[in-house]
PDB file of N, CA and C in Angstrom:
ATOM      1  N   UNK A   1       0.823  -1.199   0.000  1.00  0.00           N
ATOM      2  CA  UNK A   1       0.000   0.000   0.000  1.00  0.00           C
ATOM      3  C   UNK A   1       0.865   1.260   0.000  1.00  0.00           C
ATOM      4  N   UNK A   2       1.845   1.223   0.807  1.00  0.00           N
ATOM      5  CA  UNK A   2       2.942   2.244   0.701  1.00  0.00           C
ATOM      6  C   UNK A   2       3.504   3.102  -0.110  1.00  0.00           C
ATOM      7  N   UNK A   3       4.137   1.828  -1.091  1.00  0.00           N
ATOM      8  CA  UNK A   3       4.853   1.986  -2.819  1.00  0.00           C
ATOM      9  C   UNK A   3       3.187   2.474  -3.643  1.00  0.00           C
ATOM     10  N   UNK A   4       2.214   2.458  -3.558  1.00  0.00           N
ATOM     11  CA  UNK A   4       0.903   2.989  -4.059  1.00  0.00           C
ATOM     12  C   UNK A   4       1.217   4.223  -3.981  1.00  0.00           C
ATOM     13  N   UNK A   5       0.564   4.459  -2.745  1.00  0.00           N
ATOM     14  CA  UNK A   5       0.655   5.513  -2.606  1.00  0.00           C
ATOM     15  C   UNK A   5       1.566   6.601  -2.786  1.00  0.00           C
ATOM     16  N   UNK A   6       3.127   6.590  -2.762  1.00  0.00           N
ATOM     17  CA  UNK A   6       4.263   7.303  -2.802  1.00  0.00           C
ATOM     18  C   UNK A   6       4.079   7.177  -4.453  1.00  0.00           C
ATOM     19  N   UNK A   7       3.624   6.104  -5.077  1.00  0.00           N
ATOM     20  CA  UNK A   7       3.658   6.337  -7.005  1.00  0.00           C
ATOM     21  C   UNK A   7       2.581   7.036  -7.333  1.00  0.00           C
ATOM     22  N   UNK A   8       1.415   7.314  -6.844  1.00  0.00           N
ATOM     23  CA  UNK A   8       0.473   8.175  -6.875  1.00  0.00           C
ATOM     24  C   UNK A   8       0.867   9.652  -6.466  1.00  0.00           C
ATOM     25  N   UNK A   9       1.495   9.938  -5.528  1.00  0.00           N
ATOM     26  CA  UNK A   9       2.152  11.296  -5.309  1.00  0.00           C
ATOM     27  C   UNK A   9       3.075  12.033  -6.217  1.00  0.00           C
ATOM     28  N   UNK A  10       4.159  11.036  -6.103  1.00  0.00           N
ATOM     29  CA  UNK A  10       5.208  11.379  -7.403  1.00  0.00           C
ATOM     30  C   UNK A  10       4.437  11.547  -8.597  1.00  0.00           C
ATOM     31  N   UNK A  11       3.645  10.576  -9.218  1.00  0.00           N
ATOM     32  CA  UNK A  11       2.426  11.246 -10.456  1.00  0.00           C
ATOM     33  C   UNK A  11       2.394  12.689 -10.238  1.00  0.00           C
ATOM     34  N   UNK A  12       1.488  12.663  -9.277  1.00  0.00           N
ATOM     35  CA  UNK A  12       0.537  14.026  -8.710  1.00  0.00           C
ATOM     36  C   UNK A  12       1.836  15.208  -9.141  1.00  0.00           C
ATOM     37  N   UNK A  13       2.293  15.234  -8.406  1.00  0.00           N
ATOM     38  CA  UNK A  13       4.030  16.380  -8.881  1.00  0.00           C
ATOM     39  C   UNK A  13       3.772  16.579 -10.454  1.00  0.00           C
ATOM     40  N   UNK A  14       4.624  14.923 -10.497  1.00  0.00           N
ATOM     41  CA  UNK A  14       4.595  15.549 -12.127  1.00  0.00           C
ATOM     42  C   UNK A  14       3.838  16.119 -13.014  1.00  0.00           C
ATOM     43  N   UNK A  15       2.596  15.505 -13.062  1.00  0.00           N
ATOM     44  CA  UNK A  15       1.262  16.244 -13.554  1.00  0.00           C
ATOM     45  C   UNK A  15       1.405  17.760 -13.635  1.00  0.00           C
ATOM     46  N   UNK A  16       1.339  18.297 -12.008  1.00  0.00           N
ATOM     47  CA  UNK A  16       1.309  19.420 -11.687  1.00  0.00           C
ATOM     48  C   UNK A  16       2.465  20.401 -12.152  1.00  0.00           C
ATOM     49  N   UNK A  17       3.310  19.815 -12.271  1.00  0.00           N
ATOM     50  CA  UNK A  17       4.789  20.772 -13.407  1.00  0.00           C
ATOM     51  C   UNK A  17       4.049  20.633 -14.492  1.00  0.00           C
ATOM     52  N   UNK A  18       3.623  19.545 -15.147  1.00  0.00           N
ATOM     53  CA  UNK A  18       3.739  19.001 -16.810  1.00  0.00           C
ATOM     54  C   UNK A  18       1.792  19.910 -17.276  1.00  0.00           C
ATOM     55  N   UNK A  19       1.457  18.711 -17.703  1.00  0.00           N
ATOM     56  CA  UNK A  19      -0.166  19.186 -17.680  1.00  0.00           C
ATOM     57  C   UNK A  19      -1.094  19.804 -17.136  1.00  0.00           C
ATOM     58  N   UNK A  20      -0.535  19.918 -15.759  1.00  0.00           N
ATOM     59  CA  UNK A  20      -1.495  19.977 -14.578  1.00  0.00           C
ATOM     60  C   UNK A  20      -2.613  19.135 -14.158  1.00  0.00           C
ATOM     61  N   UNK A  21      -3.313  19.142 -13.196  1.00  0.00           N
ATOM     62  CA  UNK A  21      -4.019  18.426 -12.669  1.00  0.00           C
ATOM     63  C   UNK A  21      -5.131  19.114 -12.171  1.00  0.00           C
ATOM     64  N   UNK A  22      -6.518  18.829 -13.431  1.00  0.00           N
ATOM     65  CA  UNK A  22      -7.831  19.492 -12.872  1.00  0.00           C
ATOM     66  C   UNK A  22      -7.640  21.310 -13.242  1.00  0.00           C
ATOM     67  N   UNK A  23      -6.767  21.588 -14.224  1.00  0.00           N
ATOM     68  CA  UNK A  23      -6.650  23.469 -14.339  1.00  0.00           C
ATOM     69  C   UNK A  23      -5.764  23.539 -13.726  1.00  0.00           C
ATOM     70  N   UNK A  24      -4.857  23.411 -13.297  1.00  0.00           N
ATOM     71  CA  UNK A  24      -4.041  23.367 -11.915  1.00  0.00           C
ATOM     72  C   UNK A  24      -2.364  23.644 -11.914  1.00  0.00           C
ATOM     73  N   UNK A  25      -1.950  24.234 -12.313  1.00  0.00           N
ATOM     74  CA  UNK A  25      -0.290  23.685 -12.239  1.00  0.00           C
ATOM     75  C   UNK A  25       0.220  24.604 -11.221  1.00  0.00           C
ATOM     76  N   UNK A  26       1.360  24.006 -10.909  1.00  0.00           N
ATOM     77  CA  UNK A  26       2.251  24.281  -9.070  1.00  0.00           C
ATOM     78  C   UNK A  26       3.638  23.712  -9.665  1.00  0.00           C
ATOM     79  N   UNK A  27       4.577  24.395  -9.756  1.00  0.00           N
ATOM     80  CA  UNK A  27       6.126  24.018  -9.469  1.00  0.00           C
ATOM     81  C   UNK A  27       6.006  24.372  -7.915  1.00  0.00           C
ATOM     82  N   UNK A  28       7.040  24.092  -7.054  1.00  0.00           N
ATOM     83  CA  UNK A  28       7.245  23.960  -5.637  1.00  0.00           C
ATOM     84  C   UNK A  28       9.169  23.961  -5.366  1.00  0.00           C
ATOM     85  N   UNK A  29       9.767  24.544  -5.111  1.00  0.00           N
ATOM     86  CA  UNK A  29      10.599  25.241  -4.734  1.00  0.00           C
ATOM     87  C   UNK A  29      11.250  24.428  -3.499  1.00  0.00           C
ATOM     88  N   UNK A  30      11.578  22.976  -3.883  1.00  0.00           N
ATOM     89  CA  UNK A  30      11.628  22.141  -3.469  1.00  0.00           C
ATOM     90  C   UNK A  30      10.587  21.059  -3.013  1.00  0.00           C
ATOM     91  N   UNK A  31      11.212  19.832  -2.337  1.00  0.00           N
ATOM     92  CA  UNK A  31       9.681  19.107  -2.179  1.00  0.00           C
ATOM     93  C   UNK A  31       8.714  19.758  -0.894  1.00  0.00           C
ATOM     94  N   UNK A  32       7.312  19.213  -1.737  1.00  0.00           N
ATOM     95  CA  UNK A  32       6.116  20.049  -0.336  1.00  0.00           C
ATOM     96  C   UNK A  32       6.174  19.156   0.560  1.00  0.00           C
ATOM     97  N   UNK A  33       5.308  19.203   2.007  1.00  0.00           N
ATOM     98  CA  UNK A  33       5.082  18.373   2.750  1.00  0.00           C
ATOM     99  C   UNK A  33       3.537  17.926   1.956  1.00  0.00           C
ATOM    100  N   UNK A  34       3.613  16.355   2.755  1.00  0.00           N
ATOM    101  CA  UNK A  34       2.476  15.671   1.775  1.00  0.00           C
ATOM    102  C   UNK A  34       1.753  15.037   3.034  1.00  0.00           C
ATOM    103  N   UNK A  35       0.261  15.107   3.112  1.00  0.00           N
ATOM    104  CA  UNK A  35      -0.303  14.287   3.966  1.00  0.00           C
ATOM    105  C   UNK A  35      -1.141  13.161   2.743  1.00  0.00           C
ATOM    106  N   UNK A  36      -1.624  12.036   3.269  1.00  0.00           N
ATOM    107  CA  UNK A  36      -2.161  11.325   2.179  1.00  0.00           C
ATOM    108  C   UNK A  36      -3.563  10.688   3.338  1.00  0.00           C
ATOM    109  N   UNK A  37      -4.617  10.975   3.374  1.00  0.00           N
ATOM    110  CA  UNK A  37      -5.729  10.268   4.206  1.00  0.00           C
ATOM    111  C   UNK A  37      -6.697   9.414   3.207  1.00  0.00           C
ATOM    112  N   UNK A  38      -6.778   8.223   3.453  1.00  0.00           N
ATOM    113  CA  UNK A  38      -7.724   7.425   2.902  1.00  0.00           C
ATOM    114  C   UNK A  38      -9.257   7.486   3.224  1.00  0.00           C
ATOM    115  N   UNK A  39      -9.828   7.851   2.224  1.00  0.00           N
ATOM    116  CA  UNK A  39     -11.599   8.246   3.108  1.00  0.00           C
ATOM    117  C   UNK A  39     -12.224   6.968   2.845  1.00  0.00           C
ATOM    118  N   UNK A  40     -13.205   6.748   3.241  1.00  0.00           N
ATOM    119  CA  UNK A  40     -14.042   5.390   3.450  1.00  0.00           C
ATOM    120  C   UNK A  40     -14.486   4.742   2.262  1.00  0.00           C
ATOM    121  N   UNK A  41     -15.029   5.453   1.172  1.00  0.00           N
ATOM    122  CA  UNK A  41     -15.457   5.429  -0.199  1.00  0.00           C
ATOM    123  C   UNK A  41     -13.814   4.828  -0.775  1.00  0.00           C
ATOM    124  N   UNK A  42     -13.312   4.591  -0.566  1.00  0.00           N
ATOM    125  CA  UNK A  42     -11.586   3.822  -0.560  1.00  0.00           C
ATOM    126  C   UNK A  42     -11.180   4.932  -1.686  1.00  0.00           C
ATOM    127  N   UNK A  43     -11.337   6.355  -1.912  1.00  0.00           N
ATOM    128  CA  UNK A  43     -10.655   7.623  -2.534  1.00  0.00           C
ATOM    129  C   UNK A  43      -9.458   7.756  -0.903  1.00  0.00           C
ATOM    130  N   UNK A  44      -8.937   8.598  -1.674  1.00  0.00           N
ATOM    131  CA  UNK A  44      -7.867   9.177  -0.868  1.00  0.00           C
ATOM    132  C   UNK A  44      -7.796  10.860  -1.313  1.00  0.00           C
ATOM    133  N   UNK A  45      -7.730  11.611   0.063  1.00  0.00           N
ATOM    134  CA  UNK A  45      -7.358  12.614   0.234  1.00  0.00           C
ATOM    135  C   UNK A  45      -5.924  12.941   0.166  1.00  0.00           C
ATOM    136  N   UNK A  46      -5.256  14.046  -0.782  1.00  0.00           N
ATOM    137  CA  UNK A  46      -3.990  14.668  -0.698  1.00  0.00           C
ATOM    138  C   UNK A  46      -3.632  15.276  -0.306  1.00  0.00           C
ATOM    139  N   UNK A  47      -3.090  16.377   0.379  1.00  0.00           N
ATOM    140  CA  UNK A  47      -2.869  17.362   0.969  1.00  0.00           C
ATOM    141  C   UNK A  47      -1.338  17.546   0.484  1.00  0.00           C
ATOM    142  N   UNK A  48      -1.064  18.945  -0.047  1.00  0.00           N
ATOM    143  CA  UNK A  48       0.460  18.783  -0.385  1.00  0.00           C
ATOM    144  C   UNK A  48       0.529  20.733   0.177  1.00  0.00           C
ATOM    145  N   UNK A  49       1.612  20.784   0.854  1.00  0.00           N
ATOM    146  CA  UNK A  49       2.116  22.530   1.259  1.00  0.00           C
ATOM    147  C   UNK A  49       3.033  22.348   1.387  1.00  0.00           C
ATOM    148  N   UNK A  50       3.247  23.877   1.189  1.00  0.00           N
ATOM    149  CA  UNK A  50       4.903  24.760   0.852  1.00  0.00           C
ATOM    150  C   UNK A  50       4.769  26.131   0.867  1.00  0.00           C
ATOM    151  N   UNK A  51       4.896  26.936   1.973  1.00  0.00           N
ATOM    152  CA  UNK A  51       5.439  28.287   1.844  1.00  0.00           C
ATOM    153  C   UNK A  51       4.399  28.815   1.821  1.00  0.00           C
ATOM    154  N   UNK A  52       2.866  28.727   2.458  1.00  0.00           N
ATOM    155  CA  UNK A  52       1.700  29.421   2.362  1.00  0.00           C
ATOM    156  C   UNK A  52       1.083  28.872   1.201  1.00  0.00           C
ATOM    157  N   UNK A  53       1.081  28.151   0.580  1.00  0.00           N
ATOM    158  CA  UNK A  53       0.590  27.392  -0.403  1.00  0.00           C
ATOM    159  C   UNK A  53      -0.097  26.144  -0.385  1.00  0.00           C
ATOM    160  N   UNK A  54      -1.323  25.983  -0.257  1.00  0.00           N
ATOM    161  CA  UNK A  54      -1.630  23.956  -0.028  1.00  0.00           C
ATOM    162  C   UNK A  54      -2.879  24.008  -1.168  1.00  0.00           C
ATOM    163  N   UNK A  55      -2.655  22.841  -1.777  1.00  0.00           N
ATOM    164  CA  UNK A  55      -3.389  21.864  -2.567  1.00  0.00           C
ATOM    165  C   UNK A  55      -4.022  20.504  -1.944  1.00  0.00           C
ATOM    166  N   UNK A  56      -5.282  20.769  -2.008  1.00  0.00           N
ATOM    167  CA  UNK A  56      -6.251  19.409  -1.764  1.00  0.00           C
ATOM    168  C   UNK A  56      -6.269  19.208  -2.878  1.00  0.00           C
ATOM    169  N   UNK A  57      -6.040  17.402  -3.014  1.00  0.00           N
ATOM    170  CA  UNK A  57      -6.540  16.717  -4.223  1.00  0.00           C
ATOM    171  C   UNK A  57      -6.908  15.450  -3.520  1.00  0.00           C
ATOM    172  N   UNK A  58      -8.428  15.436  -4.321  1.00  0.00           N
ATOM    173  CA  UNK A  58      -9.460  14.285  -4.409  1.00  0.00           C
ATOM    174  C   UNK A  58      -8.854  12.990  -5.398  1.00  0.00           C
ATOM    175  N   UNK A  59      -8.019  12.116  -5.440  1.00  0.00           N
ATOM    176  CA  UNK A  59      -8.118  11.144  -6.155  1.00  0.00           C
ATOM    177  C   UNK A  59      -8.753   9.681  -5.961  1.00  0.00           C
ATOM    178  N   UNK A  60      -8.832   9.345  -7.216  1.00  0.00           N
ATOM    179  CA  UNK A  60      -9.592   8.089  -7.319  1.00  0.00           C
ATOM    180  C   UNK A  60      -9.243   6.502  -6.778  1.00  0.00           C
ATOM    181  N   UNK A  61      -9.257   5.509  -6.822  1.00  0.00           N
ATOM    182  CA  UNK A  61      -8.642   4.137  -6.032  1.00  0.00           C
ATOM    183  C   UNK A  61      -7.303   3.426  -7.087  1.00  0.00           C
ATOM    184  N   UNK A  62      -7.738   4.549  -8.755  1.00  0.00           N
ATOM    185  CA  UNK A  62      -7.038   3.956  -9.277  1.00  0.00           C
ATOM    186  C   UNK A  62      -5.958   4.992  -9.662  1.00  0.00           C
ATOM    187  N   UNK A  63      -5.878   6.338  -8.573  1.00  0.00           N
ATOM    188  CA  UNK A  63      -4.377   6.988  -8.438  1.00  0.00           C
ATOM    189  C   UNK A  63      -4.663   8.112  -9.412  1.00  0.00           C
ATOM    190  N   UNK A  64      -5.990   8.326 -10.084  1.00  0.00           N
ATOM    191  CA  UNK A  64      -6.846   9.468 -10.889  1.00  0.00           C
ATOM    192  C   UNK A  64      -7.049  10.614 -10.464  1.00  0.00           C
ATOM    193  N   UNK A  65      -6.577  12.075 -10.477  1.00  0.00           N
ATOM    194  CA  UNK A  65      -7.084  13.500 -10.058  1.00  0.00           C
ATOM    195  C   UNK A  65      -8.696  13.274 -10.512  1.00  0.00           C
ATOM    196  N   UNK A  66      -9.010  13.737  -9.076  1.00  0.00           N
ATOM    197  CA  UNK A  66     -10.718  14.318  -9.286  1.00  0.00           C
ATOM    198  C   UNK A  66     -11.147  15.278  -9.591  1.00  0.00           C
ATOM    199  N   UNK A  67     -10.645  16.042  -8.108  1.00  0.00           N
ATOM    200  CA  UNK A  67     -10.774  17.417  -7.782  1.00  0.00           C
ATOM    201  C   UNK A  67      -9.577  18.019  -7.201  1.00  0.00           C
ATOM    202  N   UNK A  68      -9.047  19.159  -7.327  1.00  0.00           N
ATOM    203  CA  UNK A  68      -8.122  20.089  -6.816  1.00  0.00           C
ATOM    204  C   UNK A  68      -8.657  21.205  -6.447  1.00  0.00           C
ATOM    205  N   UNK A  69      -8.157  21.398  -4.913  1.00  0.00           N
ATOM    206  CA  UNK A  69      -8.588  23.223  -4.296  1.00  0.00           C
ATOM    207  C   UNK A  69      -7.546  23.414  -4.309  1.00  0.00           C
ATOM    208  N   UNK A  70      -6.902  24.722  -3.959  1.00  0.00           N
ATOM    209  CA  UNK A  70      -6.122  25.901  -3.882  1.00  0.00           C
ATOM    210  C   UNK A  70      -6.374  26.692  -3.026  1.00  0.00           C
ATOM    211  N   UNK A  71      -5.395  26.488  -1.956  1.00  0.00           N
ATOM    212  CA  UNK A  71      -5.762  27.497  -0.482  1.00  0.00           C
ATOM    213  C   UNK A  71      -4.206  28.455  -0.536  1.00  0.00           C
ATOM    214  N   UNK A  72      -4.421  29.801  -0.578  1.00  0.00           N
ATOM    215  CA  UNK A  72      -3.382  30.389   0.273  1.00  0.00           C
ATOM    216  C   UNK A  72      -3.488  31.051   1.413  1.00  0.00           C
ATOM    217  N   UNK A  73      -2.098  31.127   2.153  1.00  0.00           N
ATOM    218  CA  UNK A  73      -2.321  32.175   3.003  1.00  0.00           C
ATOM    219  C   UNK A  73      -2.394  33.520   2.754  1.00  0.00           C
ATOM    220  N   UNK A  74      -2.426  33.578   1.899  1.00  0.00           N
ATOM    221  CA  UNK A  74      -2.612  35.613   1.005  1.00  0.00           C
ATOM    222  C   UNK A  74      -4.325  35.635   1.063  1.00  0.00           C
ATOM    223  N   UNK A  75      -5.565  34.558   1.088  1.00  0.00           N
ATOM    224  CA  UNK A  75      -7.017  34.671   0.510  1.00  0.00           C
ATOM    225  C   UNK A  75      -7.379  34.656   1.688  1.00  0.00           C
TER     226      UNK A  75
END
């Protein structure tokens, strides 16, 4: 479950430099801190911050962007 999850994150990054994810793109100025919570519906919650900056992402069981918010500390 571990190696899942850590290959689902590393995705998530890249996405977010490359294509983005959901409208979304974030370079990060080194690596963010990452929380990863599994919700009951077996999705997983992302949580990734850096520097007043955090991204929620909703993904799917099969490691899929759902949804992405965008919180700063500037809003």
């Amino acid at each position: 479950m571990e190696d899942k999850v850590k290959k689902v994150v590393k995705e998530l990054l890249a996405k977010l430099e490359g294509e983005g994810v959901g409208g979304v793109h974030a370079w990060f100025s080194g690596m963010p801190h990452v929380l990863v919570r599994r919700e009951a519906d077996r999705r997983y919650k992302v949580l990734m911050w850096r520097e007043g900056v955090a991204l929620e992402i909703e993904v799917d069981e099969e490691g899929n962007a759902e949804h992405v918010y965008v919180k700063t500390a500037f809003s």
